[in-house]
Protein backbone atom coordinates (compact mmCIF):
# COMPACT_ATOMS: atom_id res chain seq x y z
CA UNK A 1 26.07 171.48 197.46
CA UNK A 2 27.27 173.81 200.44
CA UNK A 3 29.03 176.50 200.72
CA UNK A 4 30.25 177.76 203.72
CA UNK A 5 31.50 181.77 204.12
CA UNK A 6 32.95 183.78 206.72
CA UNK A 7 33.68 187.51 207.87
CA UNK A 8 34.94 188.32 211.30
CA UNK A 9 32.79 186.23 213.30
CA UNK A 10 30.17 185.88 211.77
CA UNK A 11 29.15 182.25 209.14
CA UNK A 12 27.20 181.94 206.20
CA UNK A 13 25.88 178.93 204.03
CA UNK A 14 24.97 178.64 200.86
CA UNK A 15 22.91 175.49 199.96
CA UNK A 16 21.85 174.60 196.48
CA UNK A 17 19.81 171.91 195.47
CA UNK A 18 17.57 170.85 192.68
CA UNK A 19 13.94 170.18 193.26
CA UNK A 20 12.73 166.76 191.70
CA UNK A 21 8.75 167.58 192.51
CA UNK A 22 8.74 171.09 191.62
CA UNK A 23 11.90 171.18 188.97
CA UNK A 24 12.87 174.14 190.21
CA UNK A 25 16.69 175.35 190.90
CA UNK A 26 16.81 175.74 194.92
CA UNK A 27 19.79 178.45 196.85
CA UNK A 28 18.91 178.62 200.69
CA UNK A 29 21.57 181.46 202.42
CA UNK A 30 21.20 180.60 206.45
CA UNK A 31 22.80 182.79 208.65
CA UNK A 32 22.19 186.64 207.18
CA UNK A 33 20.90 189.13 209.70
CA UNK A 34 17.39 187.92 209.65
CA UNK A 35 15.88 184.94 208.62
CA UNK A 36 16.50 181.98 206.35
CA UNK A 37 16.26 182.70 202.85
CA UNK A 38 15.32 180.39 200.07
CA UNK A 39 14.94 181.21 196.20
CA UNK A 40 13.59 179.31 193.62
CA UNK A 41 14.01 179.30 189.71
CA UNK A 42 12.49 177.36 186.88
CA UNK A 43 15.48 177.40 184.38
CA UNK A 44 19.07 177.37 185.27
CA UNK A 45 19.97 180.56 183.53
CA UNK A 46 18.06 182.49 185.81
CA UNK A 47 19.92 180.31 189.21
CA UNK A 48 23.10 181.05 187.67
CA UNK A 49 22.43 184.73 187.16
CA UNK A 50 21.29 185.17 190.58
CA UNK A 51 23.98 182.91 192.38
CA UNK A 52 26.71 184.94 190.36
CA UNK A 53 24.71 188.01 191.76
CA UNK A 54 25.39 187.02 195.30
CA UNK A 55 28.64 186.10 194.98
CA UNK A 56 29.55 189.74 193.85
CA UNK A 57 27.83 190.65 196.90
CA UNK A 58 29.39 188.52 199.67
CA UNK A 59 32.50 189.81 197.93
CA UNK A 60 31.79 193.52 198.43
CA UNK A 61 30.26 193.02 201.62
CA UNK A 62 33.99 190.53 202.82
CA UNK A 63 32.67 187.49 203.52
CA UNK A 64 35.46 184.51 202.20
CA UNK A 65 35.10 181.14 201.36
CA UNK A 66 35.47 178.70 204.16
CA UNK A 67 36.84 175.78 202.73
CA UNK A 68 36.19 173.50 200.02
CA UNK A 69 31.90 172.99 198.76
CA UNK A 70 29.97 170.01 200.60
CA UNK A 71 28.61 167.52 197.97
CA UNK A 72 24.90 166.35 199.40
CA UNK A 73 24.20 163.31 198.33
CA UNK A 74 20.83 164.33 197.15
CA UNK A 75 19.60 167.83 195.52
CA UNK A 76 20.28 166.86 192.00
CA UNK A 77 18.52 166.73 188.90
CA UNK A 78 17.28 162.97 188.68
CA UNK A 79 19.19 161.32 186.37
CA UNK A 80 22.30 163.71 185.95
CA UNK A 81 24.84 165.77 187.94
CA UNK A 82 25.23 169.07 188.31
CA UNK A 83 28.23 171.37 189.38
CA UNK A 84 27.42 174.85 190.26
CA UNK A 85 30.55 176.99 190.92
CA UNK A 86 30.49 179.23 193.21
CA UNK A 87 33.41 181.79 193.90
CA UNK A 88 33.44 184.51 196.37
């Protein structure tokens, strides 16, 4: 799924995916001061915590949701389907 977030000018994204190789929980943030950043997490507790972590973040910081998540069609578990909220 995507996420998309805004403050002033500026854009963020917030990809998450799930890794069939690795199965490992993937969150990729583009557009930060800097470079790309991508996490990843062997049990969904820990992607949770740290997605929930960064949404109190971009909410301290003012960034806002930009519309309504992106379903990929890939990035999920094989076999089931995952919703991860995300609300900043």
């Amino acid at each position: 799924m995507l996420w998309f977030y805004s403050r002033n000018r500026q854009k963020l994204t917030l990809e998450v995916r799930y890794d069939n190789d690795t199965h490992e929980f993937v969150a990729i943030v583009t557009g930060l001061a800097g470079p790309q950043i991508t996490k990843r997490f062997s049990t969904s507790e820990e992607f949770r915590e740290w997605v929930a972590d960064l949404e109190t973040k971009l909410a301290a910081e003012q960034w806002k949701s930009d519309g309504a998540p992106h379903i990929l069609p890939d990035g999920w578990r094989d076999g089931t389907v995952r919703i991860f909220v995300c609300e900043a």
